[in-house]
C-alpha atoms as a PDB file:
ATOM      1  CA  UNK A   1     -16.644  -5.218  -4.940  1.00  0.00           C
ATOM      2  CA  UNK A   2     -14.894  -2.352  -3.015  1.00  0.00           C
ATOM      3  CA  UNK A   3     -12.357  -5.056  -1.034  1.00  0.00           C
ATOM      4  CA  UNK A   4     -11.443  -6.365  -4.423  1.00  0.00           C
ATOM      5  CA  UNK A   5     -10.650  -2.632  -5.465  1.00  0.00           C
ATOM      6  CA  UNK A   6      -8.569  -1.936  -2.454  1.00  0.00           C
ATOM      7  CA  UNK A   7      -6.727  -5.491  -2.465  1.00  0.00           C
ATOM      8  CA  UNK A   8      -6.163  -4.916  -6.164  1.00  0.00           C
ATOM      9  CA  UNK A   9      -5.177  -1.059  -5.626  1.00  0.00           C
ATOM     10  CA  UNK A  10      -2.866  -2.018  -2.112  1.00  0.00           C
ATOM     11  CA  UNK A  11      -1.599  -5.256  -3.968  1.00  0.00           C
ATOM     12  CA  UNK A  12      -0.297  -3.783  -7.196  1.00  0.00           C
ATOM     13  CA  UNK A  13      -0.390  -0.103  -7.547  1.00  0.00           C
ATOM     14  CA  UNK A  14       0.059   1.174  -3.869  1.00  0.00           C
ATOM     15  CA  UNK A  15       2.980  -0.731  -3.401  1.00  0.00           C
ATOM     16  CA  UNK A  16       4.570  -0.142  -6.702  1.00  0.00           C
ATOM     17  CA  UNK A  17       4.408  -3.638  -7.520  1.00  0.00           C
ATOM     18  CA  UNK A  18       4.331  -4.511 -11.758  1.00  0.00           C
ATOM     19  CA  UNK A  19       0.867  -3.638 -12.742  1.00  0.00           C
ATOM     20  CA  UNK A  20       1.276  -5.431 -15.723  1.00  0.00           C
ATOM     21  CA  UNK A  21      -0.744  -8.461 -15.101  1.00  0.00           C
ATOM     22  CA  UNK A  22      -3.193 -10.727 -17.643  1.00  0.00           C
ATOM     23  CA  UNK A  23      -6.647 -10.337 -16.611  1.00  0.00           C
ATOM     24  CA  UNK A  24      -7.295 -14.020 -16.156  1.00  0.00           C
ATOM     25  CA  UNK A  25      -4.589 -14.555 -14.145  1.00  0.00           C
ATOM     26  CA  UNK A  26      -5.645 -11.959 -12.035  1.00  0.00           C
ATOM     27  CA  UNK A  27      -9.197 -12.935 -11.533  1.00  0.00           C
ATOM     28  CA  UNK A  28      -7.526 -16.442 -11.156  1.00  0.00           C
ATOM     29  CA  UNK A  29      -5.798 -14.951  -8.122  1.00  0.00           C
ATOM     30  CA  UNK A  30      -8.512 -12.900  -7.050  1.00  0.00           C
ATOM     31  CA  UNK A  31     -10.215 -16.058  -6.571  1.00  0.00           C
ATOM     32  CA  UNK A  32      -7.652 -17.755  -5.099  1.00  0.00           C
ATOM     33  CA  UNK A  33      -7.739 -14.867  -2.425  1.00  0.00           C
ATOM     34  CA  UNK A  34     -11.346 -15.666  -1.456  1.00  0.00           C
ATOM     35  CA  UNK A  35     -12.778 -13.710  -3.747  1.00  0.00           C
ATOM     36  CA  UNK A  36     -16.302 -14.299  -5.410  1.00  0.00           C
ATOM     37  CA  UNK A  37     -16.062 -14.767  -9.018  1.00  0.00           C
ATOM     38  CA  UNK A  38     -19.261 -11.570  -9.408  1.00  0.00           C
ATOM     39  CA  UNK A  39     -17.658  -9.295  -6.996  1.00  0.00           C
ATOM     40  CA  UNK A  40     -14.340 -10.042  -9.061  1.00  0.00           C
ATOM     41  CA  UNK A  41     -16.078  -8.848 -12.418  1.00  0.00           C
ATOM     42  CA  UNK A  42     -17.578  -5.760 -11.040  1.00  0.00           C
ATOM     43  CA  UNK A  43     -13.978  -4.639  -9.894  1.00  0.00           C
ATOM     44  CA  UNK A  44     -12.044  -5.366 -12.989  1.00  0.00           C
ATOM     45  CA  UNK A  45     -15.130  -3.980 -15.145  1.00  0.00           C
ATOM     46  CA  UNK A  46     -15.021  -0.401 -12.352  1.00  0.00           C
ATOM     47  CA  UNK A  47     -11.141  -0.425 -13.063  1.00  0.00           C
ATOM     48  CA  UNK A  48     -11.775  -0.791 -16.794  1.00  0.00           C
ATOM     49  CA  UNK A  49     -14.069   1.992 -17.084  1.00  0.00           C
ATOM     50  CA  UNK A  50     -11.300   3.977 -15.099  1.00  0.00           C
ATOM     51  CA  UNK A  51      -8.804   3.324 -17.044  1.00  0.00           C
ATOM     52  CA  UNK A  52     -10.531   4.498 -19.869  1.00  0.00           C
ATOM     53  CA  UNK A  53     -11.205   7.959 -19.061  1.00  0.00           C
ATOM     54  CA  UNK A  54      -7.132   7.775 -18.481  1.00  0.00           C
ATOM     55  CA  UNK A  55      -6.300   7.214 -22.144  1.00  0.00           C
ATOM     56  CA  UNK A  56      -9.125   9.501 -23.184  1.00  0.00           C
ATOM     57  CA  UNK A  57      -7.921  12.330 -25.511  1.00  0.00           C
ATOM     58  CA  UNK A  58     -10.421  14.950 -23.798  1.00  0.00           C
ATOM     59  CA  UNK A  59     -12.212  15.038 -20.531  1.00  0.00           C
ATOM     60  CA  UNK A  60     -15.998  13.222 -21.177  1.00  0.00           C
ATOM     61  CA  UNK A  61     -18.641  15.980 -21.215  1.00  0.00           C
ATOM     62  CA  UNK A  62     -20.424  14.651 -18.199  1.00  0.00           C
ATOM     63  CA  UNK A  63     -16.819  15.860 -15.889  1.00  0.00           C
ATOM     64  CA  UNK A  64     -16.385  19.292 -17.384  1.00  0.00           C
ATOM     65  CA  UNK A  65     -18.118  22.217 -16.040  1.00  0.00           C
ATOM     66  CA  UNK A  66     -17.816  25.896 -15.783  1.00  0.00           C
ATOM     67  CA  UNK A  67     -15.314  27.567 -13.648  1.00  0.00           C
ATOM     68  CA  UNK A  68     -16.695  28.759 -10.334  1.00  0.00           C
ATOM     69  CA  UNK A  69     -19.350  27.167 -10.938  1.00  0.00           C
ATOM     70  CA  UNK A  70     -21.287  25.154  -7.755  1.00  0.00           C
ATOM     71  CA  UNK A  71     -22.487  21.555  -8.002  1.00  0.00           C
ATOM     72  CA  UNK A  72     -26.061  20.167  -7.109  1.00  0.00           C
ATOM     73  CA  UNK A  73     -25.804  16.872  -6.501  1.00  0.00           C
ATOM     74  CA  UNK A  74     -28.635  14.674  -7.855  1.00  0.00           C
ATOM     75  CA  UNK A  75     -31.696  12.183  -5.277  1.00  0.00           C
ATOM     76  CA  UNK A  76     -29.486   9.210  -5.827  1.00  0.00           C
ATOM     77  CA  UNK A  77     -26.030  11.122  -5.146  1.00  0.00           C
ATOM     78  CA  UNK A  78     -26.757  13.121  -1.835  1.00  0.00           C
ATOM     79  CA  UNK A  79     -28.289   9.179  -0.771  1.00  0.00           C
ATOM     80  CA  UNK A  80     -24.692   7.576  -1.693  1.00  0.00           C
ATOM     81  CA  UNK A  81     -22.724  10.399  -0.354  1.00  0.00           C
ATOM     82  CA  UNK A  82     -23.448  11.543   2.744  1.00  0.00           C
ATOM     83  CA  UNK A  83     -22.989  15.512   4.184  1.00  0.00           C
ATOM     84  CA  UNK A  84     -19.695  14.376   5.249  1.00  0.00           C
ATOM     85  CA  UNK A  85     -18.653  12.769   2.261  1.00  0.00           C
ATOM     86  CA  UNK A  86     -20.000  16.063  -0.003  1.00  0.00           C
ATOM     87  CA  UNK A  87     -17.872  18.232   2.736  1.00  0.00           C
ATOM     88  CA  UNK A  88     -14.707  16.033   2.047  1.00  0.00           C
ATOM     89  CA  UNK A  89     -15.042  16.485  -1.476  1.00  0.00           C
ATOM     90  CA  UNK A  90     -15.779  20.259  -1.369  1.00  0.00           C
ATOM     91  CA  UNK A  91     -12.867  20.544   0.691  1.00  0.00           C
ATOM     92  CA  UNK A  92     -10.451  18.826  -1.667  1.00  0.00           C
ATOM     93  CA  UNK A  93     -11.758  20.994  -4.321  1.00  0.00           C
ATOM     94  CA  UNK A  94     -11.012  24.162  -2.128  1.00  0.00           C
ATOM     95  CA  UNK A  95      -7.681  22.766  -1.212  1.00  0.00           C
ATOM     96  CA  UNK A  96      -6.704  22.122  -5.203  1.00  0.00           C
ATOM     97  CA  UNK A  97      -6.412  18.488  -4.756  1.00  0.00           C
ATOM     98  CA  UNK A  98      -9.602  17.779  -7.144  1.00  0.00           C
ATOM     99  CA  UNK A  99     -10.611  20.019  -9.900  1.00  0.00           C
ATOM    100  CA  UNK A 100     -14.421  20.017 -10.852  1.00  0.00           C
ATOM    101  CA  UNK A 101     -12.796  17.612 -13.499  1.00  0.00           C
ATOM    102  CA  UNK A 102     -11.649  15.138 -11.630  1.00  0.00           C
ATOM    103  CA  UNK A 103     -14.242  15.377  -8.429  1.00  0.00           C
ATOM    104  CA  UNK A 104     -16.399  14.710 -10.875  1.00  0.00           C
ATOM    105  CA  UNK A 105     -14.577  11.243 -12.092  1.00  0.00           C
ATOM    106  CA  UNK A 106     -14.655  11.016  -8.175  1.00  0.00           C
ATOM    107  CA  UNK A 107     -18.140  10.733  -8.009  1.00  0.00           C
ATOM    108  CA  UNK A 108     -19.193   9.202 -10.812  1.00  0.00           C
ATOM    109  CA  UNK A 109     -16.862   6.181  -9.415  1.00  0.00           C
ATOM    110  CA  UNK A 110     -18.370   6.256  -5.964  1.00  0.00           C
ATOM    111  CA  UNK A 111     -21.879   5.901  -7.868  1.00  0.00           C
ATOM    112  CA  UNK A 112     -20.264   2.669  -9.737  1.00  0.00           C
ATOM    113  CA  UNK A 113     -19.822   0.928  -6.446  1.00  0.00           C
ATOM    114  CA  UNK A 114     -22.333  -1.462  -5.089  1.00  0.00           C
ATOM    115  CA  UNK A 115     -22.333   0.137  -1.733  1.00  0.00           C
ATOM    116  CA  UNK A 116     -26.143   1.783  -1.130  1.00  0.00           C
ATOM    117  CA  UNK A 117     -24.102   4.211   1.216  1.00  0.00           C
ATOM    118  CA  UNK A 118     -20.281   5.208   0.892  1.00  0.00           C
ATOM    119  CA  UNK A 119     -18.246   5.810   3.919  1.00  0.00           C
ATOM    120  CA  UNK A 120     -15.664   8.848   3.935  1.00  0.00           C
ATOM    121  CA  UNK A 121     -13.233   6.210   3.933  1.00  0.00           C
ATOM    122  CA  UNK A 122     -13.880   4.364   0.831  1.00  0.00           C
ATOM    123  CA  UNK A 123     -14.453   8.066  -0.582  1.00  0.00           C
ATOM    124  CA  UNK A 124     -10.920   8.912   0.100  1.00  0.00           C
ATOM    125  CA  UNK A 125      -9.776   5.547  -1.308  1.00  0.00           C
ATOM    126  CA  UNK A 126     -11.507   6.046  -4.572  1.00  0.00           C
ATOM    127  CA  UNK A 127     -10.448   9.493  -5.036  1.00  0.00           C
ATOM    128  CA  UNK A 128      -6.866   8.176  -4.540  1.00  0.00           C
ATOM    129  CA  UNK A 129      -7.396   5.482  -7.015  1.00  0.00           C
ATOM    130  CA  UNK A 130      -8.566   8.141  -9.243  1.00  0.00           C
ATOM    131  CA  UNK A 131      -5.808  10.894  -9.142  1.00  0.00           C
ATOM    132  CA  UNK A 132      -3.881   7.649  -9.158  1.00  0.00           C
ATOM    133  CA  UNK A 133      -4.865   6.949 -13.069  1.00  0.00           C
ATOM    134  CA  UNK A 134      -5.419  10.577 -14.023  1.00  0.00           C
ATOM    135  CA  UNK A 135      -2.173  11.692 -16.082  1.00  0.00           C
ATOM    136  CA  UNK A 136      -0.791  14.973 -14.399  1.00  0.00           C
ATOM    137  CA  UNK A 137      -2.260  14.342 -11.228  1.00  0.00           C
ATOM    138  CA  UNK A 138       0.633  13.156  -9.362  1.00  0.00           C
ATOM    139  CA  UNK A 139       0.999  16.033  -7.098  1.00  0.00           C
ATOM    140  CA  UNK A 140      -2.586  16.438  -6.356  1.00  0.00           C
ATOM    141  CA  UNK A 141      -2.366  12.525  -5.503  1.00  0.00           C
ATOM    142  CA  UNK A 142       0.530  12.639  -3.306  1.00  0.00           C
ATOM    143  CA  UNK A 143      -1.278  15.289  -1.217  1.00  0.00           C
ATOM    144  CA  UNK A 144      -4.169  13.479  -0.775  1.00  0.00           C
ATOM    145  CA  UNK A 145      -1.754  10.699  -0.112  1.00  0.00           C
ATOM    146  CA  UNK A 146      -0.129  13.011   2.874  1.00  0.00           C
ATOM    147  CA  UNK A 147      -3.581  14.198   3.797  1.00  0.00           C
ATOM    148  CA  UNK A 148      -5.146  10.545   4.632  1.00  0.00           C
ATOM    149  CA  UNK A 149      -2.011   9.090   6.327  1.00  0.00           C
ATOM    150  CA  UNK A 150      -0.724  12.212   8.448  1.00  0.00           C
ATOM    151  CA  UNK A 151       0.210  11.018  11.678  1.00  0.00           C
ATOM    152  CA  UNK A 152      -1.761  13.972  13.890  1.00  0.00           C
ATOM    153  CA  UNK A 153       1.132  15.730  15.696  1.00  0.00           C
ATOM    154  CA  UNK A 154       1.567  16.523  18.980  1.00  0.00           C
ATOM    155  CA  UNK A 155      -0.700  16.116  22.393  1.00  0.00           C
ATOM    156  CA  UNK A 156      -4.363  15.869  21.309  1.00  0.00           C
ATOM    157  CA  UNK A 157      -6.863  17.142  23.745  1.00  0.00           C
END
């Protein structure tokens, strides 16, 4: 499910192509791609469910959470998301790129995908396909944005 989600996010959001596409005709082309027709489904339905925390008039209940306030992740989270994965997310947070708001859309996607472990790349992924579809975001996504693909300057030793 996850290559769908990138090939989807790198074929017609990351490259600012028209987004506006019929759902048939993408799982049509999805398909074509080499894509199984399950894998396909779980995508568009993980998109779907993204999408509608965008047009949501309020943040759900489940994402909002005290200020200052620390998160425990659950058994089945600290499983899914290993201590480099957590420390990624923590560090967003302390950088202002997620809010507890939105690092918790982050996770709750990351626990949507089929993967029984997530790698710190697909983590970054999803939370750019995430500030992607969050309204006012923008900034927070082009950091992350700058963050990921930052060519490392310099002699490294």
């Amino acid at each position: 499910m996850f290559e769908v989600l990138m090939y989807l996010f790198e074929t017609y959001i990351h490259t600012d192509v028209d987004a506006e596409v019929e759902q048939d005709a993408l799982a049509d082309e999805l398909t074509q791609a080499g894509f199984r027709k399950q894998e396909i489904l779980k995508a568009l339905a993980w998109l779907e469910r993204l999408a509608d925390l965008q047009v949501a008039e309020e943040t759900p209940k489940w994402a909002r959470s005290e200020p200052n306030s620390f998160r425990v992740y659950t058994q089945e989270e600290l499983y899914k998301i290993d201590a480099e994965g957590r420390g990624f997310l923590l560090f967003l947070e302390q950088i202002k790129v997620l809010n507890s708001e939105t690092r918790e859309i982050v996770i709750d996607r990351l626990m949507e995908l089929d993967s029984p472990e997530i790698e710190l790349d697909d983590l970054k992924w999803v939370a750019m396909m995430v500030l992607f579809n969050i309204p006012g975001s923008e900034s927070a996504y082009h950091q992350l944005e700058e963050l990921i693909f930052e060519e490392p300057e310099g002699v490294v030793h």
